[in-house]
Protein backbone atom coordinates (compact mmCIF):
# COMPACT_ATOMS: atom_id res chain seq x y z
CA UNK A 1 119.83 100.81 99.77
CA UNK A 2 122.64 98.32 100.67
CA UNK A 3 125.71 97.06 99.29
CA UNK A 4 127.13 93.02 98.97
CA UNK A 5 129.49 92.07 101.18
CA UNK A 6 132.58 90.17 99.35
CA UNK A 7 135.34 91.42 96.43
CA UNK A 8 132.52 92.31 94.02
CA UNK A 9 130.52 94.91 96.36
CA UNK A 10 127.47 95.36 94.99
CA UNK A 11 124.65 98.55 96.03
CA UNK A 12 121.19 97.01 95.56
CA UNK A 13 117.81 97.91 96.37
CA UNK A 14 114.78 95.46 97.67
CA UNK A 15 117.06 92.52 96.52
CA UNK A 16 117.53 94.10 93.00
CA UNK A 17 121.25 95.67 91.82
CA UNK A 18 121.41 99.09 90.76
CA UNK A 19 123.73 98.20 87.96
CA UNK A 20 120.41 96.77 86.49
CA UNK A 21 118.36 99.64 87.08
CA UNK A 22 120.98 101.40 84.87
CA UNK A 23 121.26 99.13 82.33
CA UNK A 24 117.70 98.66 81.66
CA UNK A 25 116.61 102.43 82.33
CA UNK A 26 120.25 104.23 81.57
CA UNK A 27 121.37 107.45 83.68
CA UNK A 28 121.34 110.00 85.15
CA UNK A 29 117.69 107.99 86.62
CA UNK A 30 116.29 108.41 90.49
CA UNK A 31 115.70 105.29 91.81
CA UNK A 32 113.08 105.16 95.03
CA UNK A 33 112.47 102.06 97.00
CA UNK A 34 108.81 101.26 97.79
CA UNK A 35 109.00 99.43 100.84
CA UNK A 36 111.33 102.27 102.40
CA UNK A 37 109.01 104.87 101.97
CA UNK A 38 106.22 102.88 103.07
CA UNK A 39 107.86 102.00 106.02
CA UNK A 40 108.93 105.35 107.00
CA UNK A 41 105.14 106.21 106.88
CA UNK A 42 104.34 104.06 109.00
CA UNK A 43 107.29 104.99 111.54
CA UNK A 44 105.54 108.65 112.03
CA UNK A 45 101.72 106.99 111.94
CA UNK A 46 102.28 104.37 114.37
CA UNK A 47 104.87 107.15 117.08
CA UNK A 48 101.61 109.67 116.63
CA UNK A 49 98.89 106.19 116.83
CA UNK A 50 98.18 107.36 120.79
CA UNK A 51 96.99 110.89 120.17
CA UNK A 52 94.79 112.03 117.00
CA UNK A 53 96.85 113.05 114.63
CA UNK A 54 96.59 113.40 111.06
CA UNK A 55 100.37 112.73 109.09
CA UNK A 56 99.70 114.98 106.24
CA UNK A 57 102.74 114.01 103.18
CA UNK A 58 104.87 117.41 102.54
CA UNK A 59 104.78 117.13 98.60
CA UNK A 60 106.83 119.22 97.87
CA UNK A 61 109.52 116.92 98.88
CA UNK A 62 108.41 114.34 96.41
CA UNK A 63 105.38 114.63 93.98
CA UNK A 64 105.74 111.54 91.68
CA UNK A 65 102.40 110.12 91.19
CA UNK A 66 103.36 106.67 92.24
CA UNK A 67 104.65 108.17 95.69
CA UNK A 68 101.80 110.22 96.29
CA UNK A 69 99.38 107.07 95.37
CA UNK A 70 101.83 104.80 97.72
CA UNK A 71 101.06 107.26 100.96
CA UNK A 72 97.39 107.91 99.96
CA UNK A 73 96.18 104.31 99.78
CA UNK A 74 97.88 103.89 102.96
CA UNK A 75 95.75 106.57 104.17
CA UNK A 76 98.07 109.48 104.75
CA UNK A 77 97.26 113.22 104.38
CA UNK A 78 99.02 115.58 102.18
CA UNK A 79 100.35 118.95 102.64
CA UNK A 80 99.99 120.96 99.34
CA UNK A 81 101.94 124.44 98.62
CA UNK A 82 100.46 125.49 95.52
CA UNK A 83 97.81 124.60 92.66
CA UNK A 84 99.76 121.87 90.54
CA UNK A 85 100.18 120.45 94.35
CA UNK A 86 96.66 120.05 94.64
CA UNK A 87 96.05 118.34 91.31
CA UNK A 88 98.73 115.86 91.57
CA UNK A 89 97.33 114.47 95.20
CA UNK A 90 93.98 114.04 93.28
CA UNK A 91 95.46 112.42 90.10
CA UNK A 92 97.45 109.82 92.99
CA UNK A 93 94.04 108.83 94.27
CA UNK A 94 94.32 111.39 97.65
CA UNK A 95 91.47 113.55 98.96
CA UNK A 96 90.89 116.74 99.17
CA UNK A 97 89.61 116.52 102.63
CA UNK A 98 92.59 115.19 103.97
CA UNK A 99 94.87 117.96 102.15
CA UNK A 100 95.99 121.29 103.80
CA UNK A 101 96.85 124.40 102.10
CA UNK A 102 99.84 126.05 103.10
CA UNK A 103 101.90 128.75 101.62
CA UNK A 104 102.80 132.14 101.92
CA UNK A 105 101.09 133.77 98.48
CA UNK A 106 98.00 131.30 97.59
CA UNK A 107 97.10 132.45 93.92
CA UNK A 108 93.10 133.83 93.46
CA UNK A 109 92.66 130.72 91.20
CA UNK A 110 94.40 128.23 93.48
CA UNK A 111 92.38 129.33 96.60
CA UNK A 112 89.02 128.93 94.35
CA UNK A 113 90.26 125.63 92.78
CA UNK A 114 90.66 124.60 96.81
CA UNK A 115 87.65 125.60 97.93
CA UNK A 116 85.76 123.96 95.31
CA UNK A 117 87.54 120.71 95.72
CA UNK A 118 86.99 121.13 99.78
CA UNK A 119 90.53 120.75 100.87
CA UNK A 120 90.10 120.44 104.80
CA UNK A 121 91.85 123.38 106.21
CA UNK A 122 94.32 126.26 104.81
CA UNK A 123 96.96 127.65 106.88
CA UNK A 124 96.86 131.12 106.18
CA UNK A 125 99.66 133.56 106.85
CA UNK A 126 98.54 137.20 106.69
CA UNK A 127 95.61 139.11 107.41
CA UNK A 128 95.14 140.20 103.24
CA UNK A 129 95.42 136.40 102.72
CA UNK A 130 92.56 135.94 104.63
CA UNK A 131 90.18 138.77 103.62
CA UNK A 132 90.92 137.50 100.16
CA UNK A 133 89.81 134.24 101.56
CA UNK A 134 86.83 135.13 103.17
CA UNK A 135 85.18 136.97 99.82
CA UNK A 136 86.29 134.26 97.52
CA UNK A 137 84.52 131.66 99.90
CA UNK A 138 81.49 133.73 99.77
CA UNK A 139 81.34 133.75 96.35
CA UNK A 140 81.31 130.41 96.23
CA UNK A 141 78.69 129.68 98.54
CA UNK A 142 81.02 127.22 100.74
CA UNK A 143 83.16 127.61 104.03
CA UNK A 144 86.74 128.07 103.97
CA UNK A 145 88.34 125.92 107.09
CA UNK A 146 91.48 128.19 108.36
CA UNK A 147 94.24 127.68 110.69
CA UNK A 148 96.54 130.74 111.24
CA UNK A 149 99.97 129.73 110.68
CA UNK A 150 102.13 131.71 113.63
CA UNK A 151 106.17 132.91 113.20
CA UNK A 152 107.12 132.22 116.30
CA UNK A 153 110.78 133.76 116.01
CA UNK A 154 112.62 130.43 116.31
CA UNK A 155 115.65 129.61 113.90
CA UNK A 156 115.28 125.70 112.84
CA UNK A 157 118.94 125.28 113.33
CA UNK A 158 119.86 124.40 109.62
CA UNK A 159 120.69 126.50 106.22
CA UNK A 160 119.26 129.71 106.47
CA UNK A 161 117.51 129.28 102.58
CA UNK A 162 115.52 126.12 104.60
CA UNK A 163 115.00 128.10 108.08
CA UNK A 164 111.32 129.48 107.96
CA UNK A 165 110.45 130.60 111.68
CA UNK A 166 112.65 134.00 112.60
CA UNK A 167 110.53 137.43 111.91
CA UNK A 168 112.58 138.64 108.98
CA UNK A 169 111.14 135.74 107.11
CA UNK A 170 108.36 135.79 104.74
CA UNK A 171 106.33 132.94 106.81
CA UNK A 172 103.48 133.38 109.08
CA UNK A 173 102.19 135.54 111.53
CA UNK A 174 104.15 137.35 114.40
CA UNK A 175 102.72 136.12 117.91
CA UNK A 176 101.91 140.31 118.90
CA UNK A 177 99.31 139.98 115.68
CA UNK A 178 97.86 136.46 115.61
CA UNK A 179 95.92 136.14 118.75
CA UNK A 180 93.97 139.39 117.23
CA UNK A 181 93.50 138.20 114.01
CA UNK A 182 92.36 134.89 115.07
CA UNK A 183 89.75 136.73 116.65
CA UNK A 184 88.91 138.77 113.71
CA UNK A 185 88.92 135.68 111.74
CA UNK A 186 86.23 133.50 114.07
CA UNK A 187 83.75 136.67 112.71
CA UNK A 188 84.52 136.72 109.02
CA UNK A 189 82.08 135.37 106.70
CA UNK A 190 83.08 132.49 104.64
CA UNK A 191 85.65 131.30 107.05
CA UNK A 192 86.15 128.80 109.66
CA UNK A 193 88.42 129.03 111.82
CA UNK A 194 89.57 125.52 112.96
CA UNK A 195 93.42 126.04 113.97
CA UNK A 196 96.84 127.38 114.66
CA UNK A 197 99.90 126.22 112.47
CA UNK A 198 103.54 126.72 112.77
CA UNK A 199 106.75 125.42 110.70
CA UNK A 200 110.23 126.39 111.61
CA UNK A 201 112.44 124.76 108.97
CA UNK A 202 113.42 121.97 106.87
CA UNK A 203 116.08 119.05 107.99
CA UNK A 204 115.72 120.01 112.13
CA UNK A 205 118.49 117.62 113.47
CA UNK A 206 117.86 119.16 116.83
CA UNK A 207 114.11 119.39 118.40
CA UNK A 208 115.03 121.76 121.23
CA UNK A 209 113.93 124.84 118.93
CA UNK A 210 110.93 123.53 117.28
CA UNK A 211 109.55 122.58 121.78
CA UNK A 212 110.00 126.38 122.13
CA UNK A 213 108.28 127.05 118.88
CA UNK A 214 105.36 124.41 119.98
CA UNK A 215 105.41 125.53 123.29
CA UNK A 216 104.55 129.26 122.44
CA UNK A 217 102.05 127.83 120.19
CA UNK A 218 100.09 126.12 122.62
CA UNK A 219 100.34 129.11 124.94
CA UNK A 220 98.48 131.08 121.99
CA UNK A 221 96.02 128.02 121.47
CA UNK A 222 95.20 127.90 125.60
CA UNK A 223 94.44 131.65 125.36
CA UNK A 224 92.58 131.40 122.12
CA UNK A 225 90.38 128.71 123.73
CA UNK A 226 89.78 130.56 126.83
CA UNK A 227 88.35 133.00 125.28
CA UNK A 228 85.85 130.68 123.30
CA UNK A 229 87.73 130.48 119.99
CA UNK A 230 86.30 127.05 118.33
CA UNK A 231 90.10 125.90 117.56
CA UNK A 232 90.02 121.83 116.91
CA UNK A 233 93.78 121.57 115.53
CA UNK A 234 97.53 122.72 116.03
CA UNK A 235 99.33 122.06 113.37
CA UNK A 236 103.14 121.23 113.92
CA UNK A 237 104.34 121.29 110.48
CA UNK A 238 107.39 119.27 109.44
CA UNK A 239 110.75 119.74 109.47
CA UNK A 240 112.32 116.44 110.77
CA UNK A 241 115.86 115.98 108.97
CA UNK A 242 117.73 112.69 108.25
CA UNK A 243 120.97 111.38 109.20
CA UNK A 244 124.15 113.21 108.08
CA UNK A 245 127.42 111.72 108.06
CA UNK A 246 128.36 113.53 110.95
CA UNK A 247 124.94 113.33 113.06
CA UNK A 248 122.10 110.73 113.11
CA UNK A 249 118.58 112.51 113.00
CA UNK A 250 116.21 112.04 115.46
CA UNK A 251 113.74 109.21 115.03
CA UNK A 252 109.60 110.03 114.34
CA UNK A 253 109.30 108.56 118.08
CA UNK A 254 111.73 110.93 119.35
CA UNK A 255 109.98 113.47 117.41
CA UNK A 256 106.09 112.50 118.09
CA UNK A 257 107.72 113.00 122.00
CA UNK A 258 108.76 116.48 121.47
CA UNK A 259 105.03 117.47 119.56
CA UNK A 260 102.68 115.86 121.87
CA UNK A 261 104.61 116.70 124.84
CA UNK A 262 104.87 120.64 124.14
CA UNK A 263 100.54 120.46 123.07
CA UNK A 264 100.12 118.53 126.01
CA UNK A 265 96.96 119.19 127.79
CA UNK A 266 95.86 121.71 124.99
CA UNK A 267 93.35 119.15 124.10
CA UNK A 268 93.20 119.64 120.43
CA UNK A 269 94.46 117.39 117.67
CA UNK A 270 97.69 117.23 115.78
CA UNK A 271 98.71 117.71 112.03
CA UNK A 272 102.27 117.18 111.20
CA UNK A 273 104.05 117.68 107.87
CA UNK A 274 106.88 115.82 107.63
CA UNK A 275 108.48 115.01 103.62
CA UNK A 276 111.85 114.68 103.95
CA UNK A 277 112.38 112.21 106.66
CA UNK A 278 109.83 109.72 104.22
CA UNK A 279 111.15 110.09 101.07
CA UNK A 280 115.20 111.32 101.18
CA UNK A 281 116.58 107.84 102.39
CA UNK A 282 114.54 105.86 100.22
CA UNK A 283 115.77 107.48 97.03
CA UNK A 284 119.27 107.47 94.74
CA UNK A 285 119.90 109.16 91.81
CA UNK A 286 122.37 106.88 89.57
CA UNK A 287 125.09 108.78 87.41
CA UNK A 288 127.64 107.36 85.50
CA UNK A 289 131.27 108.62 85.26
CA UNK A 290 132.21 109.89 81.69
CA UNK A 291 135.84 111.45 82.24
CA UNK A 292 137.96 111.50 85.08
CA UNK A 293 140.47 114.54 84.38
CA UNK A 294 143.26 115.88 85.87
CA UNK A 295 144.21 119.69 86.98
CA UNK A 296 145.79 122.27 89.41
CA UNK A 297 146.40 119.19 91.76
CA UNK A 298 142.59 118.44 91.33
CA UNK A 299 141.03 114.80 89.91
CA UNK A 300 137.64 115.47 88.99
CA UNK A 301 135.21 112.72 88.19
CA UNK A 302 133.03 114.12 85.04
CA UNK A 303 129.74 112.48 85.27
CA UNK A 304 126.28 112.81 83.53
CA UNK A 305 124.41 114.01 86.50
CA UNK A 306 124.72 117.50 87.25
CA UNK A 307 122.72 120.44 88.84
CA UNK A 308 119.95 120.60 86.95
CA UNK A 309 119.51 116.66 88.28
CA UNK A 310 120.01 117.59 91.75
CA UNK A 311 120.69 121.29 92.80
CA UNK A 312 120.86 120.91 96.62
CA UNK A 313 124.87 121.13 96.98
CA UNK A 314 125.00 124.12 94.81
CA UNK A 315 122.00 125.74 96.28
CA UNK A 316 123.11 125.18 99.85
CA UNK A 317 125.89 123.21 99.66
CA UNK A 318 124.24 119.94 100.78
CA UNK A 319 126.29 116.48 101.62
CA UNK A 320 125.10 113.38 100.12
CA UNK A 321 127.08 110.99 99.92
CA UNK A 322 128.61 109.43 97.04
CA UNK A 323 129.29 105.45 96.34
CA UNK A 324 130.43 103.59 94.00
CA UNK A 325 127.47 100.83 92.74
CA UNK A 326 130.30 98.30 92.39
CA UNK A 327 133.34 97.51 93.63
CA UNK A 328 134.93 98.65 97.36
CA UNK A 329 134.47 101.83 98.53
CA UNK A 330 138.05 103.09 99.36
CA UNK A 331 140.07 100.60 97.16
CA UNK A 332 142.88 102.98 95.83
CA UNK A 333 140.49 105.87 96.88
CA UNK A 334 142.00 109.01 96.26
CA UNK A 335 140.18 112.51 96.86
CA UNK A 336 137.74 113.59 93.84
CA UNK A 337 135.67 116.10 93.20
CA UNK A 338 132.28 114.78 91.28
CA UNK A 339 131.37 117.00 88.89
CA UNK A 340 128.84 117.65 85.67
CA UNK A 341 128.23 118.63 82.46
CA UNK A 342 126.52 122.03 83.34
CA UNK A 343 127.92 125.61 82.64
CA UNK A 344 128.40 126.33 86.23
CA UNK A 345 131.66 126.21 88.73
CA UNK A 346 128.48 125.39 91.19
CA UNK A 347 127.66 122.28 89.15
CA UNK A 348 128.89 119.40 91.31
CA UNK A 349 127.76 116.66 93.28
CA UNK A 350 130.13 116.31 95.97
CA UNK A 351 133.55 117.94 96.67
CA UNK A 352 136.75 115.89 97.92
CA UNK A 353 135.45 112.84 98.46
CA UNK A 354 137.33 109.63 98.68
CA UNK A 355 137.05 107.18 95.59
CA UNK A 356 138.45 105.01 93.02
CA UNK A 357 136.82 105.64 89.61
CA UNK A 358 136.83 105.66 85.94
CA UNK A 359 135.48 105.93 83.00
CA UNK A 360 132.65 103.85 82.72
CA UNK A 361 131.76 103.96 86.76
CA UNK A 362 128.47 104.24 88.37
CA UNK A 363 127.97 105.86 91.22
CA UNK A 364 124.95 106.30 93.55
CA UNK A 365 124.25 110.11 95.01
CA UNK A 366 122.56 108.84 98.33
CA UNK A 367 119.38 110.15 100.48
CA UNK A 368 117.98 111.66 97.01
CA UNK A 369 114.65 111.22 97.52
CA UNK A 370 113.34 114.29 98.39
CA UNK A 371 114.45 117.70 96.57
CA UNK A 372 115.94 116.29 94.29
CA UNK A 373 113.75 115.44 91.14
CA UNK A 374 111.13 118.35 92.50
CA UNK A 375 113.70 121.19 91.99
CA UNK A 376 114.88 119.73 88.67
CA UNK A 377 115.10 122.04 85.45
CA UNK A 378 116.07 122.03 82.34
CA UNK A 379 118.58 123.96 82.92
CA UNK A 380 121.34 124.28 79.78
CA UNK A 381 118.71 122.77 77.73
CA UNK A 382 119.01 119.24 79.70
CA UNK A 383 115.89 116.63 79.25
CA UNK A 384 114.65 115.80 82.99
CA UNK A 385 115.74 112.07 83.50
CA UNK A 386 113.99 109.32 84.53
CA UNK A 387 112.68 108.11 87.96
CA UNK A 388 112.25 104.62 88.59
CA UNK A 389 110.59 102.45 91.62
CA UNK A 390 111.36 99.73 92.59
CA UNK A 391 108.97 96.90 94.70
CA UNK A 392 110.04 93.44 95.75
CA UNK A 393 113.25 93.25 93.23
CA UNK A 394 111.34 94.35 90.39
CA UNK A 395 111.92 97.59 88.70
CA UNK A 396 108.95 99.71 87.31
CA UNK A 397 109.64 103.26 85.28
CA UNK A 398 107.55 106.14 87.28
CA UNK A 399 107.90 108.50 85.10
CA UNK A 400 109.87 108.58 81.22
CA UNK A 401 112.96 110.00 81.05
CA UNK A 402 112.01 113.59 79.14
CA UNK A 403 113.56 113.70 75.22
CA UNK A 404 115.02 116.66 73.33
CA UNK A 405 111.30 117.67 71.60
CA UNK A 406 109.80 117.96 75.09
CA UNK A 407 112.36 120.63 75.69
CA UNK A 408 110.60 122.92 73.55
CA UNK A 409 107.35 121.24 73.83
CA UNK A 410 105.09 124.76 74.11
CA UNK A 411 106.80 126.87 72.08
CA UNK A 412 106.89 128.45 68.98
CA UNK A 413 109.17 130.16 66.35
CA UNK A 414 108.16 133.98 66.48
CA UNK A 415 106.72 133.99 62.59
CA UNK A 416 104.91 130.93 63.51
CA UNK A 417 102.53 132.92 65.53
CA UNK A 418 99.68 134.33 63.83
């Protein structure tokens, strides 16, 4: 996303202005740019290119159909947390065989659903998880390819609700267990065991933690293979944040540096995870200003975007910066608090920052690519909105913005049921 240069600052997109986007497709919409995210694919597949790796798509982060069909047919992997995950990678034209399975609490029916489809490996994080496993790939006659993801004790650095790597979190295995059950594992029948995982946290602006995390790993992996443990993979998971306004992130050749070089000389291959760092800088989600009011010494900017639409700054009190789509920046900029229409004192957008609106304004919630659509609700009875992509100037809608009767679409009165 950029803006125009001159009196009339305009924020475009691949050539196209957003003010467009809004007029043809209205707001609150998310608007994703195509060539971004393919280009950040290719960042982290051409900084792994000298060692095998395998850059499996974290879809959580993202799980529109067009995104997950961008990334597949340019011949990414995917990293799948649940069921619906699974199906959505198939419906974009991914495989199976390139998917992993990670997750703390894998559902009977999602594990059976995996096997049958032949995902290629789930990282499995406790010893009941894989028993369960085990009879439930004997049942089905096939082999269930595991990796056991580790909890190596390492805090990622960031919001505690996004750090996944200290021992009081639900996540993984400790180290004192893992080398044991690996064992156990390479004997159950039904299972495979292919790999060790690990994943400290989401939006790492600082590697130093996940090295240590990777370096214990490969310790475990050396020792595994010593003791003739068939282990082909360490997976790395994700993690990699984006830039900040106060701190640029590292780039995916910085990070590919910090992975191979802690796995050096393990001699297995790599799977990394990352979501964020594709899709949250290729995204925007467009609101327009409604009121501006007045209060206490407060202006707050009213707009039609609220939590519901994107629940990151109430849920951890996430910066993203907010701009206007037209006209200059600080131009009689005043402090503002952007707010919306949602029952909440948590519903807002951004908190004291520096603008000149009205009524009538659109404004541009930046690096909304990832978590933000994917934790949407309905919150307050509030349709989903729209998402939009746009390729070469030209705007195409992803997926329909929901109406009022798909709120209750499902339902039924009580004396309607039989």
């Amino acid at each position: 996303m950029r803006a125009a240069t001159g009196p009339r600052a305009e924020l475009m997109v691949e050539g196209l202005p957003l003010a467009a986007v809004a007029e043809r497709f209205d707001t609150p919409c998310y608007v994703y740019s195509r060539a971004a995210i393919e280009a950040r694919y290719r960042a982290f597949a051409d900084a792994f290119a000298r060692h095998p790796t395998r850059v499996c798509y974290a879809v959580k982060a993202n799980g529109n159909l067009a995104v997950l069909g961008l990334l597949a047919a340019r011949g990414a992997g995917f990293d799948i947390v649940s069921g619906g995950e699974l199906e959505r990678v198939l419906r974009a034209g991914g495989t199976a065989a390139r998917t992993v399975f990670s997750g703390a609490c894998k559902l009977d029916a999602e594990l059976a659903r995996a096997l049958e489809s032949g995902v290629a490996c789930f990282n499995v994080e406790s010893e009941p998880e894989l028993l369960r496993l085990s009879e439930l790939a004997q049942a089905s006659g096939r082999a269930a390819a595991v990796a056991l993801r580790v909890n190596p004790d390492v805090e990622a650095g960031d919001h505690p609700h996004i750090s996944t790597g200290r021992r009081e979190h639900k996540f993984g295995l400790g180290l004192d267990v893992a080398g044991a059950l690996a064992t156990r594992a390479a004997s159950l029948p039904g299972i495979r065991l292919t790999g060790l995982a690990c994943h400290i946290g989401s939006q790492m602006l600082d590697l130093e933690p996940l090295a240590r995390a990777l370096t214990q790993l490969a310790r475990l992996a050396r020792e595994l293979l010593a003791a003739g443990l068939p282990l082909r993979h360490v997976d790395a998971g994700g993690g990699l944040g984006i830039d900040t306004a106060e701190r640029a992130a590292p780039t995916p050749a910085q990070y590919a540096e910090v992975v191979l070089g802690a796995l050096a000389g393990v001699g297995l291959d790599v799977v990394v995870e990352p979501g964020r760092a594709i899709v949250g800088p290729a995204g925007v989600l467009l609101t327009r200003v409604v009121y501006v009011k007045e209060g206490h010494g407060r202006r707050f900017a009213l707009v039609d975007a609220a939590m519901n639409d994107l629940v990151r700054p109430a849920l951890y009190g996430a910066w993203h910066d907010i701009v206007p789509v037209r006209g200059e920046a600080l131009s009689g900029a005043v402090p503002v608090d952007v707010v919306g229409p949602v029952c909440e004192t948590a519903d807002y957008l951004g908190r004291d920052r520096r603008l000149a609106v009205q009524a009538g304004d659109l404004l541009a919630v930046t690096d909304a690519g990832a978590y933000g659509f994917a934790m949407s609700s309905n919150y307050n009875s509030r349709p989903r909105c729209a998402e939009v992509m746009v390729s070469d100037g030209h705007a195409r809608l992803v997926r329909r913005r929901e109406t009022t009767e798909d709120l209750w679409r499902g339902e039924s009165l009580f004396d309607e049921v039989g």
